[in-house]
PDB file of N, CA and C in Angstrom:
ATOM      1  N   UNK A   1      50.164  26.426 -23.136  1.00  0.00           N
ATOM      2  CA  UNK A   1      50.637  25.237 -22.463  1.00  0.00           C
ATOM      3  C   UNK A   1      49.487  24.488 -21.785  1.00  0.00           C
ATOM      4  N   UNK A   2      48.921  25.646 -21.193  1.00  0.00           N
ATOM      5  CA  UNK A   2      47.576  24.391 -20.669  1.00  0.00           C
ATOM      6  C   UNK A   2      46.495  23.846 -21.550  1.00  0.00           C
ATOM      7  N   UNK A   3      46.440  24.237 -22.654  1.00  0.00           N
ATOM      8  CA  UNK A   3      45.331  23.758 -23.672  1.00  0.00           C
ATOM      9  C   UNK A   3      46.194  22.452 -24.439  1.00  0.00           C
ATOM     10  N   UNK A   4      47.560  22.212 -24.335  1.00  0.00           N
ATOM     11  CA  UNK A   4      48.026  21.358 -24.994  1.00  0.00           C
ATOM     12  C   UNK A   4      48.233  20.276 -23.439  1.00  0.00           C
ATOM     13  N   UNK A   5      48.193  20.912 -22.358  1.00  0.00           N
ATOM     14  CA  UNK A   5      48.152  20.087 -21.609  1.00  0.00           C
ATOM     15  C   UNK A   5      46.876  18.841 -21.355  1.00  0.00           C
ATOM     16  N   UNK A   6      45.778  19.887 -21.246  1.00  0.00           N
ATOM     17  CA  UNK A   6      44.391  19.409 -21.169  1.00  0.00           C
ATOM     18  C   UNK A   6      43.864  18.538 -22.526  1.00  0.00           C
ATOM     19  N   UNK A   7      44.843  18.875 -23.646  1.00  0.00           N
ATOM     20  CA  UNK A   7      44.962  17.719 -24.690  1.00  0.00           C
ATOM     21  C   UNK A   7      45.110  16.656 -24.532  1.00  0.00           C
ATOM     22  N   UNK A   8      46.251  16.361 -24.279  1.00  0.00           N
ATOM     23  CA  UNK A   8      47.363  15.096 -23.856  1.00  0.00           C
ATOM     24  C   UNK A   8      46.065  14.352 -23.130  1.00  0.00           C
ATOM     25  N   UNK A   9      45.298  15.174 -21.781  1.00  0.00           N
ATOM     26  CA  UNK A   9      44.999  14.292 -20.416  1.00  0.00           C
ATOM     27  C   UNK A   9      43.587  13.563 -21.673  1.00  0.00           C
ATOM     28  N   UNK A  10      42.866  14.521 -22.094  1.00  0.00           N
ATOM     29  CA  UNK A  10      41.719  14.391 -22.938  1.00  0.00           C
ATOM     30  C   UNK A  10      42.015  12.604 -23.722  1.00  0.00           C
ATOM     31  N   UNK A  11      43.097  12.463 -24.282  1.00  0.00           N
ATOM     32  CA  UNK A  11      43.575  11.728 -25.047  1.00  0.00           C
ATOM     33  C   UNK A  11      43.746  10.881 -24.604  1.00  0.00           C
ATOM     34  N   UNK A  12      44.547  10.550 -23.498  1.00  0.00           N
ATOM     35  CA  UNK A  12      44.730   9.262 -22.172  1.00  0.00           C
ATOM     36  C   UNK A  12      43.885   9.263 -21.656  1.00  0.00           C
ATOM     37  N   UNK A  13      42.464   9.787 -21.491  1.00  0.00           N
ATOM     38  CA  UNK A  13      41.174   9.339 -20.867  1.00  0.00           C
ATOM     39  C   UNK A  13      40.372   8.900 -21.813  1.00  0.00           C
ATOM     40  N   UNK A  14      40.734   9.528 -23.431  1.00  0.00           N
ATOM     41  CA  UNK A  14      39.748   8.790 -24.132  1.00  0.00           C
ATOM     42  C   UNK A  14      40.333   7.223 -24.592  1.00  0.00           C
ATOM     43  N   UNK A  15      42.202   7.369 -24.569  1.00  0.00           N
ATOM     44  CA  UNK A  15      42.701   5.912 -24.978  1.00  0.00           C
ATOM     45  C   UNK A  15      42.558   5.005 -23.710  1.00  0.00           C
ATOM     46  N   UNK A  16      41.922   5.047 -22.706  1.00  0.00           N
ATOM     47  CA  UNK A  16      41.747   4.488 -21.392  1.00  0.00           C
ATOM     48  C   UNK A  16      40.792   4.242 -21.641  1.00  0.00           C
ATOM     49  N   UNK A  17      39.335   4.587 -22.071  1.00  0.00           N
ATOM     50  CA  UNK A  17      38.135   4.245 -22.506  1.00  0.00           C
ATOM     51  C   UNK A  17      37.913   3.267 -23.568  1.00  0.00           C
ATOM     52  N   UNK A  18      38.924   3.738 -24.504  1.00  0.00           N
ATOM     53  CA  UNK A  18      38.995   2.858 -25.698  1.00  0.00           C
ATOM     54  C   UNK A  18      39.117   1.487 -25.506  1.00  0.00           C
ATOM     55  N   UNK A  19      40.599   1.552 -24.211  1.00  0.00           N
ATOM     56  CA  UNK A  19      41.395   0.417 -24.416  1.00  0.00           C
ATOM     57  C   UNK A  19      40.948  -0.651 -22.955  1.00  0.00           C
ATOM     58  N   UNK A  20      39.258   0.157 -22.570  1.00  0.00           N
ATOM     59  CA  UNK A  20      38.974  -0.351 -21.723  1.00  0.00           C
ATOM     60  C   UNK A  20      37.610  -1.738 -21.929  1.00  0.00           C
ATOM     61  N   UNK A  21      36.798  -0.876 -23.273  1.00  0.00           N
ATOM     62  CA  UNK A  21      35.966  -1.528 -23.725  1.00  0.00           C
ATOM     63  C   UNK A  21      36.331  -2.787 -24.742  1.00  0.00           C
ATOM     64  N   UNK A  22      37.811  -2.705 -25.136  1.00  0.00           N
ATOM     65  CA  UNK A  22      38.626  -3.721 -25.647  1.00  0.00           C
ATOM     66  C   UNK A  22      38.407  -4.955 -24.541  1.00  0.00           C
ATOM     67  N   UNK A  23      38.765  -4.784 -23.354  1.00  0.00           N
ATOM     68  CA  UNK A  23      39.556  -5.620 -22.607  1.00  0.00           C
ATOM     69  C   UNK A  23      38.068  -5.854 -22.101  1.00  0.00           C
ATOM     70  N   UNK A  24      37.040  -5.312 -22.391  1.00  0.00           N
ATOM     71  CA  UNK A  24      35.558  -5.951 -21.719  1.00  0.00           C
ATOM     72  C   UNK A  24      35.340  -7.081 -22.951  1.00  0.00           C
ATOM     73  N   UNK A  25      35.632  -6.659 -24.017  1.00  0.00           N
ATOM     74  CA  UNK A  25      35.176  -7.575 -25.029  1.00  0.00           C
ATOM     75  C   UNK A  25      36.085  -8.707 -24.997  1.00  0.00           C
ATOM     76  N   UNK A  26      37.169  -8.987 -24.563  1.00  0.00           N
ATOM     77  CA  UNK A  26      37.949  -9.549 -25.337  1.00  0.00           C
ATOM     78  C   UNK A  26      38.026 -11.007 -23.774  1.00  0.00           C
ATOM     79  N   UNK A  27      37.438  -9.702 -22.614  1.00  0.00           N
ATOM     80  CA  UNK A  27      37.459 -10.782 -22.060  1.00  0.00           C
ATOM     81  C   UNK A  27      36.498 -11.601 -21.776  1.00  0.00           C
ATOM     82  N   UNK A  28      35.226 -11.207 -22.350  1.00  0.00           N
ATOM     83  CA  UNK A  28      33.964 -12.176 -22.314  1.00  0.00           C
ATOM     84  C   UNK A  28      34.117 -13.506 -23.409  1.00  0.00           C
ATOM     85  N   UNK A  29      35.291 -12.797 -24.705  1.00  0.00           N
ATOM     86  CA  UNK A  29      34.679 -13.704 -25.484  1.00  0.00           C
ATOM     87  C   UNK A  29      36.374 -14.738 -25.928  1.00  0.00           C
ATOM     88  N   UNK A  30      37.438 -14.221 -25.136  1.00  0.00           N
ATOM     89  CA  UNK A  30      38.402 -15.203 -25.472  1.00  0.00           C
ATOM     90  C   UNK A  30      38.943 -15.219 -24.124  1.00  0.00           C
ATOM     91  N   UNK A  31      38.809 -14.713 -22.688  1.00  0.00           N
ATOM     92  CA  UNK A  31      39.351 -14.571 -21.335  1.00  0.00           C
ATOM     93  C   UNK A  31      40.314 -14.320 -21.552  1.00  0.00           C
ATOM     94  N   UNK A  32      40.593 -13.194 -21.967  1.00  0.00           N
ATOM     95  CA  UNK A  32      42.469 -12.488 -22.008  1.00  0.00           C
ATOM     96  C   UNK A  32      41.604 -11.316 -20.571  1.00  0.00           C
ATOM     97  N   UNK A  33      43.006 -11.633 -19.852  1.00  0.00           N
ATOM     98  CA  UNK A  33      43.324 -10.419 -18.903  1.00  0.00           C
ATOM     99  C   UNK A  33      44.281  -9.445 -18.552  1.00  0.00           C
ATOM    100  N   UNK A  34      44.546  -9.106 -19.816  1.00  0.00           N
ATOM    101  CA  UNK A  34      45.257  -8.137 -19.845  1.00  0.00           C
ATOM    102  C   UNK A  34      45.185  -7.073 -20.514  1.00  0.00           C
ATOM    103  N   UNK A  35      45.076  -5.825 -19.304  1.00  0.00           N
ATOM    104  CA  UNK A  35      44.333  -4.707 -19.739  1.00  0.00           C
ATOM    105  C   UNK A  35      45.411  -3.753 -20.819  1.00  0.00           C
ATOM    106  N   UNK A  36      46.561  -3.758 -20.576  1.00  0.00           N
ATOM    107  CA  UNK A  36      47.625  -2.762 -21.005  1.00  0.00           C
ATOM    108  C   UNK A  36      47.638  -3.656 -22.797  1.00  0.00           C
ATOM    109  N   UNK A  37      47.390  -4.865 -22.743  1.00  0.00           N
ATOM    110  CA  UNK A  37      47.202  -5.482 -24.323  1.00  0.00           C
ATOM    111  C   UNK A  37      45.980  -4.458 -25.276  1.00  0.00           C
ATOM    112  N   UNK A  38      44.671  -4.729 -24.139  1.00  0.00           N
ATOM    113  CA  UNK A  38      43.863  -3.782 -24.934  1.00  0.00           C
ATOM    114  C   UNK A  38      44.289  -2.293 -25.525  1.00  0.00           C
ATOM    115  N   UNK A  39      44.862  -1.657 -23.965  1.00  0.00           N
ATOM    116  CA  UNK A  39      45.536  -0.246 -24.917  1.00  0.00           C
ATOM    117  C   UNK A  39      45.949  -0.343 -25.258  1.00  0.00           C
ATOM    118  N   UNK A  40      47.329  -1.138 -25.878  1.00  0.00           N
ATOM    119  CA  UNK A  40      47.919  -1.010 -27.209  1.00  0.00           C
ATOM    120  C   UNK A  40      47.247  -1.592 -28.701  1.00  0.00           C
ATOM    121  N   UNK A  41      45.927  -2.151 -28.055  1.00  0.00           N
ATOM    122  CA  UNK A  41      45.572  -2.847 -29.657  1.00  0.00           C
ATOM    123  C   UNK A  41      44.586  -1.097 -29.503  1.00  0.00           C
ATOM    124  N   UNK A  42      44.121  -1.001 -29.000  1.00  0.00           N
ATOM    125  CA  UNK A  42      42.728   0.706 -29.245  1.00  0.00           C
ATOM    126  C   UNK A  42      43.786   1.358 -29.552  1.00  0.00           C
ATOM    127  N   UNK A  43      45.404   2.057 -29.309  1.00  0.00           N
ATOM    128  CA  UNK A  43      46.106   2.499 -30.222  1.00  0.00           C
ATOM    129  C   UNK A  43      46.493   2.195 -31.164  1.00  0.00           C
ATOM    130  N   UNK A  44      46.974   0.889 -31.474  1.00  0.00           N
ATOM    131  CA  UNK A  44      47.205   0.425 -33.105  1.00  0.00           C
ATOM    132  C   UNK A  44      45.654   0.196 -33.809  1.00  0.00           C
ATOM    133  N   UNK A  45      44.767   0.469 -33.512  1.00  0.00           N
ATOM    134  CA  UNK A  45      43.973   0.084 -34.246  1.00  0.00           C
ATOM    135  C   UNK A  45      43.220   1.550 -34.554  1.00  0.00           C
ATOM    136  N   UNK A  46      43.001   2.188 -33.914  1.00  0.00           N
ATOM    137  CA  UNK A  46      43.180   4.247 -34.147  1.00  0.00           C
ATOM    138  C   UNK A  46      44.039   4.215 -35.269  1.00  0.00           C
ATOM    139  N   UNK A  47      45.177   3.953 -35.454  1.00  0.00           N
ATOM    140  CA  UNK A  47      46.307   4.430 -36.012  1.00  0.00           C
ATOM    141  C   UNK A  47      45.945   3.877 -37.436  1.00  0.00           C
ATOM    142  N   UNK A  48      45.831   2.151 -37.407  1.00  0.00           N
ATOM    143  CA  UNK A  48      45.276   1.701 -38.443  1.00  0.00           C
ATOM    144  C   UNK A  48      43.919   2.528 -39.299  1.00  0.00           C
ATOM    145  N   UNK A  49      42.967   2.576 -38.324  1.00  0.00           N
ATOM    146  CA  UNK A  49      41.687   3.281 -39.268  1.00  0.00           C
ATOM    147  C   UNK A  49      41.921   4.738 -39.493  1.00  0.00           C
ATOM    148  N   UNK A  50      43.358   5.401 -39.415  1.00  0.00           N
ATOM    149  CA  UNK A  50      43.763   6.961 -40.139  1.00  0.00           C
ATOM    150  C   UNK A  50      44.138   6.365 -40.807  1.00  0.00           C
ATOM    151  N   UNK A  51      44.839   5.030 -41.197  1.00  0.00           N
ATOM    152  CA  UNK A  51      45.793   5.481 -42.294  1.00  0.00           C
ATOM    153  C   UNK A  51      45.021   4.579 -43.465  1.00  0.00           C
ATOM    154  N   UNK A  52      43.688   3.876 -43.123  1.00  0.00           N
ATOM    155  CA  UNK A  52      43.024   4.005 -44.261  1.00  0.00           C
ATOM    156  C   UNK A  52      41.470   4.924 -44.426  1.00  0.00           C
ATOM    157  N   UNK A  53      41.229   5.104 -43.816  1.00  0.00           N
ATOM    158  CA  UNK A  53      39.750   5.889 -43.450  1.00  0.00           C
ATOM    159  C   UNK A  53      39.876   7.083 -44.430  1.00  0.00           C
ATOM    160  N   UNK A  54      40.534   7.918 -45.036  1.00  0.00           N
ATOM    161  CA  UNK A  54      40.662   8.845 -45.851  1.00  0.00           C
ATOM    162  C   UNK A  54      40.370   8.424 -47.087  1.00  0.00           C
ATOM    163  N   UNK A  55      40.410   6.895 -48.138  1.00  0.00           N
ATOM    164  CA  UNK A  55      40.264   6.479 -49.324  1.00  0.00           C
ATOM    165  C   UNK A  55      38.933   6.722 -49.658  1.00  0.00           C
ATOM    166  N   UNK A  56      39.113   7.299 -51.037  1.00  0.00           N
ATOM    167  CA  UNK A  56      37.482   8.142 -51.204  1.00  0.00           C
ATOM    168  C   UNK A  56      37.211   6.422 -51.415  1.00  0.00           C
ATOM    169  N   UNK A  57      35.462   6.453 -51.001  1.00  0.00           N
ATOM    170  CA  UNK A  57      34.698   5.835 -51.779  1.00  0.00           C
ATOM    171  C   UNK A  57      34.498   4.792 -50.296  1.00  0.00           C
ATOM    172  N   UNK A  58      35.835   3.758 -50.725  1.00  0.00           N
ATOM    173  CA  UNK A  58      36.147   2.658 -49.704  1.00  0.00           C
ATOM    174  C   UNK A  58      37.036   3.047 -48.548  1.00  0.00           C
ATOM    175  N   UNK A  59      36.830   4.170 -48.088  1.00  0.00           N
ATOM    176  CA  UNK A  59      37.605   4.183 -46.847  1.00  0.00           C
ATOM    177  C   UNK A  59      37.442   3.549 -45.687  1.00  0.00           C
ATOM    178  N   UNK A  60      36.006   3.886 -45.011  1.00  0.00           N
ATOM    179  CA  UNK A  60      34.993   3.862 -44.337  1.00  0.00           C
ATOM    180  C   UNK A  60      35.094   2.021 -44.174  1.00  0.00           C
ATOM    181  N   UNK A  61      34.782   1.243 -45.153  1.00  0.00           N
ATOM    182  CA  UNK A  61      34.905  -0.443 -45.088  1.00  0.00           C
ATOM    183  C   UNK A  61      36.675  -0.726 -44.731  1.00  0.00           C
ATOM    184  N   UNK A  62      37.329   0.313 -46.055  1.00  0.00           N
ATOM    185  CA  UNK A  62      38.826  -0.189 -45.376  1.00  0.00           C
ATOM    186  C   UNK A  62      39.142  -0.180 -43.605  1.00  0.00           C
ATOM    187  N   UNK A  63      38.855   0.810 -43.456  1.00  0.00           N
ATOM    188  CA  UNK A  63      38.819   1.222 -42.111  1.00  0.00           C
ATOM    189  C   UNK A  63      38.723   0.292 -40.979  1.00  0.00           C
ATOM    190  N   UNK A  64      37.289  -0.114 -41.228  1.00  0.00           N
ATOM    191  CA  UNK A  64      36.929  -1.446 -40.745  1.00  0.00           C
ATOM    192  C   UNK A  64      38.106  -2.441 -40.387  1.00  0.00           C
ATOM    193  N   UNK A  65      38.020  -2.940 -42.364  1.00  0.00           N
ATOM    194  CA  UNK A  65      38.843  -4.300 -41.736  1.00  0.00           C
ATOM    195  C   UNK A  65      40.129  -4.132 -41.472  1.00  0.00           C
ATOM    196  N   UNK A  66      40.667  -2.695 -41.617  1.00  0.00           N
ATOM    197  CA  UNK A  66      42.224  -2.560 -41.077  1.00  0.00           C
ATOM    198  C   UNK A  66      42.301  -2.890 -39.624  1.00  0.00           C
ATOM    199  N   UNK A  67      40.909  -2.581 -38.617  1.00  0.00           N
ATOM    200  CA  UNK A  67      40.660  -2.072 -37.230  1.00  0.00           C
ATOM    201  C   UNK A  67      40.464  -3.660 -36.747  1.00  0.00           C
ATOM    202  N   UNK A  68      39.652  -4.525 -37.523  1.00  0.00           N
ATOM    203  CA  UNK A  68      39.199  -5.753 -36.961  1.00  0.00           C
ATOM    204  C   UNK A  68      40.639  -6.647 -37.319  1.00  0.00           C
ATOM    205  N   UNK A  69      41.635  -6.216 -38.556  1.00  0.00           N
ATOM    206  CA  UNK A  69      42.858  -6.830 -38.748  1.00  0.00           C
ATOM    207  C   UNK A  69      43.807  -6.939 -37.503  1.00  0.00           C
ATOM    208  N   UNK A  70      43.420  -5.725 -36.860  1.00  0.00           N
ATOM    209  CA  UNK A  70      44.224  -4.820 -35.853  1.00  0.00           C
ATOM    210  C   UNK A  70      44.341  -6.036 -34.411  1.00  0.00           C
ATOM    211  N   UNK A  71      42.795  -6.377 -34.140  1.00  0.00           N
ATOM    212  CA  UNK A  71      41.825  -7.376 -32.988  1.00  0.00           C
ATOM    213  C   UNK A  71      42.682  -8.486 -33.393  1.00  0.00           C
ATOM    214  N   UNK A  72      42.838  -8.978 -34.876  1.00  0.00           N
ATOM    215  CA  UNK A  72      42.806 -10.479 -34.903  1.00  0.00           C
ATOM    216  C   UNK A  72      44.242 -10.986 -34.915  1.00  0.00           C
ATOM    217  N   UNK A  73      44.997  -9.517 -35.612  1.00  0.00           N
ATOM    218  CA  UNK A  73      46.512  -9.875 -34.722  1.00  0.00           C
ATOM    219  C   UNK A  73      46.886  -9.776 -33.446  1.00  0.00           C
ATOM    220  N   UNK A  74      46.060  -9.039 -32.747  1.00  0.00           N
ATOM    221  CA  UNK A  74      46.661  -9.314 -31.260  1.00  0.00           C
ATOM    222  C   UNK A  74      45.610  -9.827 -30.386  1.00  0.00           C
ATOM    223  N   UNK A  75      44.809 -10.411 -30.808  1.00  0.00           N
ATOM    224  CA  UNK A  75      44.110 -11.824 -30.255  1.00  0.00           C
ATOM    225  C   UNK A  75      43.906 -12.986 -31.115  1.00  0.00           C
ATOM    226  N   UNK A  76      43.532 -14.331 -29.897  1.00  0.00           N
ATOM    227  CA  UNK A  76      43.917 -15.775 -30.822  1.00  0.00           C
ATOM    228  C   UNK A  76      41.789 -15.899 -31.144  1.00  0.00           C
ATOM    229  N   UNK A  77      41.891 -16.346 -32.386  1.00  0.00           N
ATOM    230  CA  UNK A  77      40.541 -16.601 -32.826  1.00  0.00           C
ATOM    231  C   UNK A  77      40.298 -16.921 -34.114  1.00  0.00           C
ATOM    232  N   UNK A  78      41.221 -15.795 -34.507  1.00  0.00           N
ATOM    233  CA  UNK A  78      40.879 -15.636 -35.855  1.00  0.00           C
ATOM    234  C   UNK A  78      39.506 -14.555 -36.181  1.00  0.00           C
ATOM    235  N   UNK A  79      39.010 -14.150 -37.627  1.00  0.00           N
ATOM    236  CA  UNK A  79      38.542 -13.286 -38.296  1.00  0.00           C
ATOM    237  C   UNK A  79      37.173 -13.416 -37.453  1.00  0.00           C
ATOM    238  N   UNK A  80      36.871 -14.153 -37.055  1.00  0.00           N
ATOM    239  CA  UNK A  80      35.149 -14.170 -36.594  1.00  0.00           C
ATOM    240  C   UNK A  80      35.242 -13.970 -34.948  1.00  0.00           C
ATOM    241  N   UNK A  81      36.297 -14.550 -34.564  1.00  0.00           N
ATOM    242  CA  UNK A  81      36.631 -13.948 -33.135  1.00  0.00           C
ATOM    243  C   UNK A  81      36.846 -12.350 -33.103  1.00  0.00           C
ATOM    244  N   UNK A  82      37.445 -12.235 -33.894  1.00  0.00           N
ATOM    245  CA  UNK A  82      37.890 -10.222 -34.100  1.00  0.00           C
ATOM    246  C   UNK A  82      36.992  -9.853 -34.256  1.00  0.00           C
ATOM    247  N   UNK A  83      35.962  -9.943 -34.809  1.00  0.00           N
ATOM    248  CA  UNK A  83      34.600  -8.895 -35.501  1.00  0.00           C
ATOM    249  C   UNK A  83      33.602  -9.168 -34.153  1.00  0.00           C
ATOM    250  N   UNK A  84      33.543 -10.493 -33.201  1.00  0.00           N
ATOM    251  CA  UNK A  84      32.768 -10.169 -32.683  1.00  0.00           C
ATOM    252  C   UNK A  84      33.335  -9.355 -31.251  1.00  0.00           C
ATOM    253  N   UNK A  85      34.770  -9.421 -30.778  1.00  0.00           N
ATOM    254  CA  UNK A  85      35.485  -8.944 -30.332  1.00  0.00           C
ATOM    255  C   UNK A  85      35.080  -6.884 -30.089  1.00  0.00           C
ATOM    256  N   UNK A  86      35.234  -6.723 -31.847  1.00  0.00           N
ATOM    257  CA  UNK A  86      35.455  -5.453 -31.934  1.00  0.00           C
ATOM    258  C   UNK A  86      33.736  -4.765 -31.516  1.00  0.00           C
ATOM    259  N   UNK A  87      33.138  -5.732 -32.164  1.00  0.00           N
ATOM    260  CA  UNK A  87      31.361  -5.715 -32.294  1.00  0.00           C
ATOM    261  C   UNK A  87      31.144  -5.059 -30.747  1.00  0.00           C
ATOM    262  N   UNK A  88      31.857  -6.167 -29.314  1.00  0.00           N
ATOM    263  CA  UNK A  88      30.780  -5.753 -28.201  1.00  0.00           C
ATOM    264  C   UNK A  88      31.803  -5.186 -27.805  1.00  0.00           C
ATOM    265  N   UNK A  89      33.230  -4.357 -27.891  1.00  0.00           N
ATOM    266  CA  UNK A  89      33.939  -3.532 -27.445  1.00  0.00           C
ATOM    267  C   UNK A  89      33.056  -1.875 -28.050  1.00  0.00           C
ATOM    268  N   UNK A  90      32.396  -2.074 -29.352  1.00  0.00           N
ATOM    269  CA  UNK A  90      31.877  -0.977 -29.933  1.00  0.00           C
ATOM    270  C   UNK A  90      30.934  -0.805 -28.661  1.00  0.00           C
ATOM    271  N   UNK A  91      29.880  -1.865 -28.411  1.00  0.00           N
ATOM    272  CA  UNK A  91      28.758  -1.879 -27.357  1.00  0.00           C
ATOM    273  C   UNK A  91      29.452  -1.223 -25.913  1.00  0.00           C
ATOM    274  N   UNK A  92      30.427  -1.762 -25.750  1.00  0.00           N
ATOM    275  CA  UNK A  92      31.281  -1.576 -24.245  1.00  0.00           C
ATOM    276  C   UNK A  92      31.561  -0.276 -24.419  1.00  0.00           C
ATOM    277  N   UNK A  93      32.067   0.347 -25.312  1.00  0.00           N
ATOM    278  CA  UNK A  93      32.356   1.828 -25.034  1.00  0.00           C
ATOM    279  C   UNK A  93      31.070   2.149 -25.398  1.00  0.00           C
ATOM    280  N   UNK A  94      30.324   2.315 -25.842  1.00  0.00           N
ATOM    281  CA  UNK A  94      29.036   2.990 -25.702  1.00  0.00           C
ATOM    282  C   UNK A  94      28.332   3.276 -24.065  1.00  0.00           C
ATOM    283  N   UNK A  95      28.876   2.010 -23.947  1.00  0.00           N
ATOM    284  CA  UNK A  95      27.794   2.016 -22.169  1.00  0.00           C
ATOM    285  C   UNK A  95      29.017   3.388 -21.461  1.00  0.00           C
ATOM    286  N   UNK A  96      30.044   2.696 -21.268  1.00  0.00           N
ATOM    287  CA  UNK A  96      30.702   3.062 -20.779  1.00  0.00           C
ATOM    288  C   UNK A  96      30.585   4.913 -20.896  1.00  0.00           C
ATOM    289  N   UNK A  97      30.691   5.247 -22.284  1.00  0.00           N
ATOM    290  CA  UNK A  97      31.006   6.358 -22.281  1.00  0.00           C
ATOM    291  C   UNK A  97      29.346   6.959 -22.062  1.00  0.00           C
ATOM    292  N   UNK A  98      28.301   6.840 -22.325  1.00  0.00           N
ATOM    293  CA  UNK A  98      26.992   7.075 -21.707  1.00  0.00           C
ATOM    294  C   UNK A  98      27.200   6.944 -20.253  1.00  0.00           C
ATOM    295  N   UNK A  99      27.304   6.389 -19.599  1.00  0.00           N
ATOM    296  CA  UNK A  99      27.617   6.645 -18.013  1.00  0.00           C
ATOM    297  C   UNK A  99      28.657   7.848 -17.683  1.00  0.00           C
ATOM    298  N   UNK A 100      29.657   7.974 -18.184  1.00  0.00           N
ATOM    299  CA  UNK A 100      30.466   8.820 -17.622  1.00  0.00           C
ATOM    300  C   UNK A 100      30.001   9.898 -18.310  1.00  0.00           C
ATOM    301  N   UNK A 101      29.688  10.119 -19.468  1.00  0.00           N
ATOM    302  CA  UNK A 101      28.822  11.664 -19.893  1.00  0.00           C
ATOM    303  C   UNK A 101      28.027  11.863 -19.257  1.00  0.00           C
ATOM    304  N   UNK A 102      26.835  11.346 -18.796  1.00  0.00           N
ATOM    305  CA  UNK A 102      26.047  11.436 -18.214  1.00  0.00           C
ATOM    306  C   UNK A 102      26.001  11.835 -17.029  1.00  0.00           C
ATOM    307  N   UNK A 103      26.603  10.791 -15.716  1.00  0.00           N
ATOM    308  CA  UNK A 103      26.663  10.861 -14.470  1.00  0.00           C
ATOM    309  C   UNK A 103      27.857  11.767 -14.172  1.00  0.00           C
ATOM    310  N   UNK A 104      28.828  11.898 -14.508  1.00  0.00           N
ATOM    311  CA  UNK A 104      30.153  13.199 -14.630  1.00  0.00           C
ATOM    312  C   UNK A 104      30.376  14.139 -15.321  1.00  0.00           C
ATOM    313  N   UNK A 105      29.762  13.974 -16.391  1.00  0.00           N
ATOM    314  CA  UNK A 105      29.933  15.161 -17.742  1.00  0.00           C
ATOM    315  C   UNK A 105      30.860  15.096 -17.969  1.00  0.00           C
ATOM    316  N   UNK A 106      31.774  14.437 -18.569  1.00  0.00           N
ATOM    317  CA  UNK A 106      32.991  14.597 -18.988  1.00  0.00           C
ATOM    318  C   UNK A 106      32.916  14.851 -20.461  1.00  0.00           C
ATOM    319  N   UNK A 107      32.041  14.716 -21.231  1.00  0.00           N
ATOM    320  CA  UNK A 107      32.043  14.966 -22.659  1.00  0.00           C
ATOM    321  C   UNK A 107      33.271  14.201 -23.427  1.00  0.00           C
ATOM    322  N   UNK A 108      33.767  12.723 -22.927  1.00  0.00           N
ATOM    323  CA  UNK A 108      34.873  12.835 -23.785  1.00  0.00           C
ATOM    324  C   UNK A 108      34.503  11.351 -25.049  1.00  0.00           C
ATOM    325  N   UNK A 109      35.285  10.758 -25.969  1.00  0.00           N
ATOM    326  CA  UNK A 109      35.480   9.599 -26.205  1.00  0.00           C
ATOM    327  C   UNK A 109      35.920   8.859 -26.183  1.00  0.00           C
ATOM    328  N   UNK A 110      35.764   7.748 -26.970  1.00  0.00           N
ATOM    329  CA  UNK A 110      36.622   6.000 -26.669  1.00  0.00           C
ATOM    330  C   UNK A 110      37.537   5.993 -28.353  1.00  0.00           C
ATOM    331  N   UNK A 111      39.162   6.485 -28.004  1.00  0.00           N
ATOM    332  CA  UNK A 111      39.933   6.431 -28.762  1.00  0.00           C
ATOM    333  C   UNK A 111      40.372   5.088 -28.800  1.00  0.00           C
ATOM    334  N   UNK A 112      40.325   4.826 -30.256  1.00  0.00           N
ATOM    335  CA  UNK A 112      40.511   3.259 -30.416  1.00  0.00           C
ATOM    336  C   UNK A 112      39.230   2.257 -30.858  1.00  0.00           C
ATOM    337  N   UNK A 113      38.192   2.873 -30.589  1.00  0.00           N
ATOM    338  CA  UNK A 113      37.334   2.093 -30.934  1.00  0.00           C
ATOM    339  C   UNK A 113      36.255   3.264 -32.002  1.00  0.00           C
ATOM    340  N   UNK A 114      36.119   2.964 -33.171  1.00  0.00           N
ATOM    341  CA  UNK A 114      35.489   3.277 -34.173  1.00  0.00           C
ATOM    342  C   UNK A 114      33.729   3.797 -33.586  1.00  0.00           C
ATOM    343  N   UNK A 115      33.715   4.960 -33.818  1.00  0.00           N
ATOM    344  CA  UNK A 115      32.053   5.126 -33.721  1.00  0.00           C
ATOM    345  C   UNK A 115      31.350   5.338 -32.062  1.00  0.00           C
ATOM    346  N   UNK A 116      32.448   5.624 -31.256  1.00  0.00           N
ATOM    347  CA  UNK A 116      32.430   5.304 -30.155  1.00  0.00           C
ATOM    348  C   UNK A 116      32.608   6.814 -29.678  1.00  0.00           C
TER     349      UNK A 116
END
């Protein structure tokens, strides 16, 4: 029970990370303020890059544009707004999660955001 507990928390700290570096990106580059939008796009967009990321060969690109498909439906821009969207949310969880490994050790990641 406690290893499935310490799961769960693992998971809501990494979809809190995810869905945090969303809402850094999204608000430099279209001023949306709303943070609970980002976590649900870093969960639909997780969800999106499983359910193509497995295709031999082209998964890896599907993946991609399922994830940036993910950005451009639930923000207004369109395709070049999403990519650069997803681009400095990739950057945003990087910082992000380098600080908190670092200065806390938490060892964890940014669910929702690819590579992160």
């Amino acid at each position: 029970m406690v290893s499935v507990i310490g799961s769960l928390v693992a998971f809501v700290v990494a979809l809190l990370i995810g869905g945090l570096a969303i809402f850094v990106s999204a608000r430099l580059i279209v001023d949306v303020e709303d943070y609970s939008h980002a976590i649900v796009t870093a969960f639909l967009g997780a969800i999106a890059w499983a359910l193509t990321s497995w295709v031999p060969l082209l998964g890896p690109i599907l993946a991609l544009i399922a994830w940036v498909w993910v950005i451009n439906w639930r923000y207004p821009g369109g395709w070049g707004t999403a990519a650069a969207i997803g681009f400095i949310a990739w950057l945003a969880a990087l910082v992000i999660l380098l600080v908190l490994n670092a200065v806390l050790g938490l060892g964890v990641g940014a669910f929702g955001v690819p590579g992160a």
